[in-house]
C-alpha atoms as a PDB file:
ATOM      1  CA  UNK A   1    -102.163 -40.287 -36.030  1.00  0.00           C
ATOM      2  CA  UNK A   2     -98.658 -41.985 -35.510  1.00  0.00           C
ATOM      3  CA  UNK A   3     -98.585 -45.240 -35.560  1.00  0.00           C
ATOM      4  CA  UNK A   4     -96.922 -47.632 -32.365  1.00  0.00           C
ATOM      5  CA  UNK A   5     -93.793 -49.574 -32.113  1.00  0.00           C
ATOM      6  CA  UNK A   6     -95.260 -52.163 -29.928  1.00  0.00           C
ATOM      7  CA  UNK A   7     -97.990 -54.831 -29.943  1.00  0.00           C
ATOM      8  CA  UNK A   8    -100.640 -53.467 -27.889  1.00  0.00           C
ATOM      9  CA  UNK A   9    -103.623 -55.581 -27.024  1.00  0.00           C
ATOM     10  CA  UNK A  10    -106.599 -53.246 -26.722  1.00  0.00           C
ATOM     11  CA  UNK A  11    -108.562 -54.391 -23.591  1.00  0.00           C
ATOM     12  CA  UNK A  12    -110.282 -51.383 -22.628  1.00  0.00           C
ATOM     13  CA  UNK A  13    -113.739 -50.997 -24.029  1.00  0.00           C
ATOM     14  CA  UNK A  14    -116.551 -48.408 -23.043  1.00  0.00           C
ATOM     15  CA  UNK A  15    -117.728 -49.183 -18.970  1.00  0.00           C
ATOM     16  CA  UNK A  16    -114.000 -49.322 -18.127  1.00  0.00           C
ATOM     17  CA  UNK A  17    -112.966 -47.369 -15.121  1.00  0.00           C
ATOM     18  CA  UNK A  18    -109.686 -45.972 -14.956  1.00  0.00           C
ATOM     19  CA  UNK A  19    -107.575 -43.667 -12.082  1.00  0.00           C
ATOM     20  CA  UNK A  20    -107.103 -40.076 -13.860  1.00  0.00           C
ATOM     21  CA  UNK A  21    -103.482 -39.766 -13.219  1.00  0.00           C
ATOM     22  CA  UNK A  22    -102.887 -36.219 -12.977  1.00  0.00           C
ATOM     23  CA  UNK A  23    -103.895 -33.043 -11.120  1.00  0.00           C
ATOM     24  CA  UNK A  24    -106.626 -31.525 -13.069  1.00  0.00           C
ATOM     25  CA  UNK A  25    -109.026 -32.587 -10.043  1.00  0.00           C
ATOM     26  CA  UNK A  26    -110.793 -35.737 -11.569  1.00  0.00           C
ATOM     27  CA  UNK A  27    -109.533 -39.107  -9.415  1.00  0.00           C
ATOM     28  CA  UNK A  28    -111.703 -41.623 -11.256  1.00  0.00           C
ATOM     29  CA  UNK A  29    -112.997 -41.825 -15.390  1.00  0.00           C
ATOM     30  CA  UNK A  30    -115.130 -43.938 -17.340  1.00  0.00           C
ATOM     31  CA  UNK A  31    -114.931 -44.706 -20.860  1.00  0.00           C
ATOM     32  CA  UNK A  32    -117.575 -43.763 -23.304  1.00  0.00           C
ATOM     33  CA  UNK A  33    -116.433 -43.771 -26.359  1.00  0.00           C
ATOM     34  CA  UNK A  34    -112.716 -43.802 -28.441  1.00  0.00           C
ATOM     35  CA  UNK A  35    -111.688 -41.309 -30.925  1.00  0.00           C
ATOM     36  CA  UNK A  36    -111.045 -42.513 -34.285  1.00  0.00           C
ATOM     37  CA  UNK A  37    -112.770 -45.827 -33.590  1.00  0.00           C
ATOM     38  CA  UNK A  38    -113.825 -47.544 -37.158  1.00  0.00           C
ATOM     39  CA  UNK A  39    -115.235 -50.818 -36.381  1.00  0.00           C
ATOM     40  CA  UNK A  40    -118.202 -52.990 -37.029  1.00  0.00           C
ATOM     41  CA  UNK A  41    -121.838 -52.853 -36.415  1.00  0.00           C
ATOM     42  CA  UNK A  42    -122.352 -54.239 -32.872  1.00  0.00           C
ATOM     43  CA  UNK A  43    -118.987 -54.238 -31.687  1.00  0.00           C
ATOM     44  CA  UNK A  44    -117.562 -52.177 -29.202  1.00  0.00           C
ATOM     45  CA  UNK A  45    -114.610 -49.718 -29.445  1.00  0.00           C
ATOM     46  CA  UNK A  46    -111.483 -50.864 -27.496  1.00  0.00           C
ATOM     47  CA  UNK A  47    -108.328 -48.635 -26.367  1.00  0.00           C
ATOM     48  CA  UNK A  48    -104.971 -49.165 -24.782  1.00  0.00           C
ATOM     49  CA  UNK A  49    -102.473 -47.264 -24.219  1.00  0.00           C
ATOM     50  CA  UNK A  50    -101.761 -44.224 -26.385  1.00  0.00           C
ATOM     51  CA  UNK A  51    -105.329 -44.044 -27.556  1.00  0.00           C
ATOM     52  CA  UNK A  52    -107.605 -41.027 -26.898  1.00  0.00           C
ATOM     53  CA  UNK A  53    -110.603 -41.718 -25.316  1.00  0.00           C
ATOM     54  CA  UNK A  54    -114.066 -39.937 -24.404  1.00  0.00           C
ATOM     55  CA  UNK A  55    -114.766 -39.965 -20.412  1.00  0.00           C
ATOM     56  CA  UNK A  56    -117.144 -39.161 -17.800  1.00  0.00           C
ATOM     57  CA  UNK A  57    -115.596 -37.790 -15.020  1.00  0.00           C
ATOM     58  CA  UNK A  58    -117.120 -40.477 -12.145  1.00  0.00           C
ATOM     59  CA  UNK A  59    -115.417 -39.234  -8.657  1.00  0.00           C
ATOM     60  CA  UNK A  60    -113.082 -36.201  -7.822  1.00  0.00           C
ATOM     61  CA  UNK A  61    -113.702 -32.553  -7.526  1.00  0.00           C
ATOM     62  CA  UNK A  62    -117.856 -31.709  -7.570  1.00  0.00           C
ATOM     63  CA  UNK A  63    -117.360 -29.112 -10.527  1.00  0.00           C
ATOM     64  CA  UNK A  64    -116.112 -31.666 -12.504  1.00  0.00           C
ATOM     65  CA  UNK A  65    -118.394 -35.061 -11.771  1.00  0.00           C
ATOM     66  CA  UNK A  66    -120.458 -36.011 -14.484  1.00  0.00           C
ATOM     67  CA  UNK A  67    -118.319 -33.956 -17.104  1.00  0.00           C
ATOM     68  CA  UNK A  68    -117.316 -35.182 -20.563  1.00  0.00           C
ATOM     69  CA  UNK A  69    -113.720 -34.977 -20.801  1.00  0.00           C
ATOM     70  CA  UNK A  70    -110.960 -35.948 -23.764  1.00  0.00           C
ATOM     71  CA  UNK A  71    -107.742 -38.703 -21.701  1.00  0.00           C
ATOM     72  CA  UNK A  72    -104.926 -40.455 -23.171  1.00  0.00           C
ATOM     73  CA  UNK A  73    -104.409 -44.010 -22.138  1.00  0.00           C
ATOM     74  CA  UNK A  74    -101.168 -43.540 -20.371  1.00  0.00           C
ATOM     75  CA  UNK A  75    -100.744 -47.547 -18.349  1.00  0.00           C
ATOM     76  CA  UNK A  76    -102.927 -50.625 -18.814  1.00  0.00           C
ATOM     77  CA  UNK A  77    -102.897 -53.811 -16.785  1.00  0.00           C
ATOM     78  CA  UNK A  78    -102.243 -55.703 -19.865  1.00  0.00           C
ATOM     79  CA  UNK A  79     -98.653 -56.534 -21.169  1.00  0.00           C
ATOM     80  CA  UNK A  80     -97.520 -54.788 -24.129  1.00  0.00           C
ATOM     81  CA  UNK A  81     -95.019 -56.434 -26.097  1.00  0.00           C
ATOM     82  CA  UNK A  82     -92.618 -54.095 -27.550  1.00  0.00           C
ATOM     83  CA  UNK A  83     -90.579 -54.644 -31.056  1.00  0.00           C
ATOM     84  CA  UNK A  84     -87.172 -55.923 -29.255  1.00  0.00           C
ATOM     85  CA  UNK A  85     -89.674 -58.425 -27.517  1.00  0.00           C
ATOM     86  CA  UNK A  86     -89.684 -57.148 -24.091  1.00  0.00           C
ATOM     87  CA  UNK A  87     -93.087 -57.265 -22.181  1.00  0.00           C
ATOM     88  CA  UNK A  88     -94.253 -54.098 -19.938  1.00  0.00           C
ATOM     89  CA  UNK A  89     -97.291 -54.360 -17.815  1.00  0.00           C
ATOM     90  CA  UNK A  90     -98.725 -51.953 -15.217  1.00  0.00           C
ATOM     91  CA  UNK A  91    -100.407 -52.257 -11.567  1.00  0.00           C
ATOM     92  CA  UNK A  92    -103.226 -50.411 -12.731  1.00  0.00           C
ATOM     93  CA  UNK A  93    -105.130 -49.007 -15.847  1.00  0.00           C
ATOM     94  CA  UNK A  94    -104.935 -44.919 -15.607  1.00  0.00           C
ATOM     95  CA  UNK A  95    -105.183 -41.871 -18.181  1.00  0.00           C
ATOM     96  CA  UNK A  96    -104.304 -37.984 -18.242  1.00  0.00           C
ATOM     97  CA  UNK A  97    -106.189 -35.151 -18.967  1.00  0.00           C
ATOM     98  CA  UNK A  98    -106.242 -33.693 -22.264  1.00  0.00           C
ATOM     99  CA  UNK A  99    -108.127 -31.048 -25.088  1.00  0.00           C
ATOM    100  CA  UNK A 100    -109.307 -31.983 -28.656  1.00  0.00           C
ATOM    101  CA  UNK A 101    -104.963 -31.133 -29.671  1.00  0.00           C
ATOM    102  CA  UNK A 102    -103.351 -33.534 -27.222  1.00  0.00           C
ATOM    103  CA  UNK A 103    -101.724 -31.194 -24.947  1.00  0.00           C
ATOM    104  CA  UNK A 104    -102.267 -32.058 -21.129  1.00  0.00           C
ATOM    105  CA  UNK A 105    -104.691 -29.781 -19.177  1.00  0.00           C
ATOM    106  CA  UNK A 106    -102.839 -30.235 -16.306  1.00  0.00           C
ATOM    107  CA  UNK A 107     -99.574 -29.406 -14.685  1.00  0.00           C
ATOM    108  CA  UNK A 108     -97.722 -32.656 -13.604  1.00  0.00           C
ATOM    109  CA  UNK A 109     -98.713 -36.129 -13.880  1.00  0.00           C
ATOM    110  CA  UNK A 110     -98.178 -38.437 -11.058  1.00  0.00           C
ATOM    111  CA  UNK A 111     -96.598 -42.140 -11.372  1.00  0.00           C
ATOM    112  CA  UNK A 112     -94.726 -43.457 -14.683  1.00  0.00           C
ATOM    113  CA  UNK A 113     -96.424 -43.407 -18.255  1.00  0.00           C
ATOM    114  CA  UNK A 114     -95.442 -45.839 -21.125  1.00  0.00           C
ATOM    115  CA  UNK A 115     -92.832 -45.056 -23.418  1.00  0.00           C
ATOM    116  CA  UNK A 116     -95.455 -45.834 -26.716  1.00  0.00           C
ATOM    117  CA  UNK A 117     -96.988 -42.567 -26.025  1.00  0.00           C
ATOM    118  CA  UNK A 118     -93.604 -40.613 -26.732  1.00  0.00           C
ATOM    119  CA  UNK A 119     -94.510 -40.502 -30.606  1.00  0.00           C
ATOM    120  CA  UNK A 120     -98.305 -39.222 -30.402  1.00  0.00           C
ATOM    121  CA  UNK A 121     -98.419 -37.035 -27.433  1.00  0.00           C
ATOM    122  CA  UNK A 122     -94.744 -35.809 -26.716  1.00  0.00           C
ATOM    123  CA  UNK A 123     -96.036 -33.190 -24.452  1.00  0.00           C
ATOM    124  CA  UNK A 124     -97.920 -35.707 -22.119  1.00  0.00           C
ATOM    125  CA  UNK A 125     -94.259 -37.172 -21.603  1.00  0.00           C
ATOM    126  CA  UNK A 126     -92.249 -33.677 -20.957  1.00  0.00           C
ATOM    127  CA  UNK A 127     -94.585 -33.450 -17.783  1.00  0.00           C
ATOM    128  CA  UNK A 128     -94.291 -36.708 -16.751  1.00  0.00           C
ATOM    129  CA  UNK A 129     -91.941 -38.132 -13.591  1.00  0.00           C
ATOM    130  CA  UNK A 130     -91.091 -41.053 -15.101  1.00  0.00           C
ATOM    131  CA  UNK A 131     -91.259 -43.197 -18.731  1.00  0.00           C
ATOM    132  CA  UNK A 132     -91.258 -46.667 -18.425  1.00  0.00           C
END
């Protein structure tokens, strides 16, 4: 996995709710687990933004509640400092969509996405509205 210009504080651990920001059908996910999480014993896993995460689909279309489904991190309410020293935060914590290869399983995103996620999932960014 590529590795992140930015200093990204990882504040979202499993329990976290986030708003699924695209329109595969899903409007709200919790986190269950991360992929590619190595820590310690009794620890949790924590993601921000351009991590992968496991989710359970918790409101939005019927077919899909209660699903297991594969996001990327794509805004966190945390700042991110970035390497010219710049700070970004967000309004809200939110996540797309995707499979086990990164490429979104929906058709457009809705709202902005960071910019760190440009150099893991380039696809997630060609459908996006706006990079910030």
């Amino acid at each position: 996995m590529k590795g992140i210009p930015a200093r990204i504080v990882k504040t979202l651990i499993p329990g976290s709710r986030l708003v699924c920001n695209d329109n595969s059908g899903a409007k709200e996910l919790m986190i269950i687990g991360v992929v590619g999480w190595k820590g310690r014993r009794g620890r949790n896993p924590r993601a921000g933004v351009g991590d992968m995460v496991i989710c359970s689909v918790k409101k939005g279309d019927p077919k899909m509640v209660g699903t297991t489904v594969r996001a990327v991190i794509t805004r966190q309410k945390k700042e991110i400092r970035r390497a010219n020293g710049m700070r970004v935060f967000f309004e809200d914590n939110a996540a797309v969509l995707v499979n086990e290869d990164g490429i979104p399983t929906a058709t457009e995103i809705k709202g902005v996405v960071a910019r760190e996620i440009g150099e893991r999932f380039p696809k997630v960014i060609a459908i996006a509205p706006g990079v910030a």
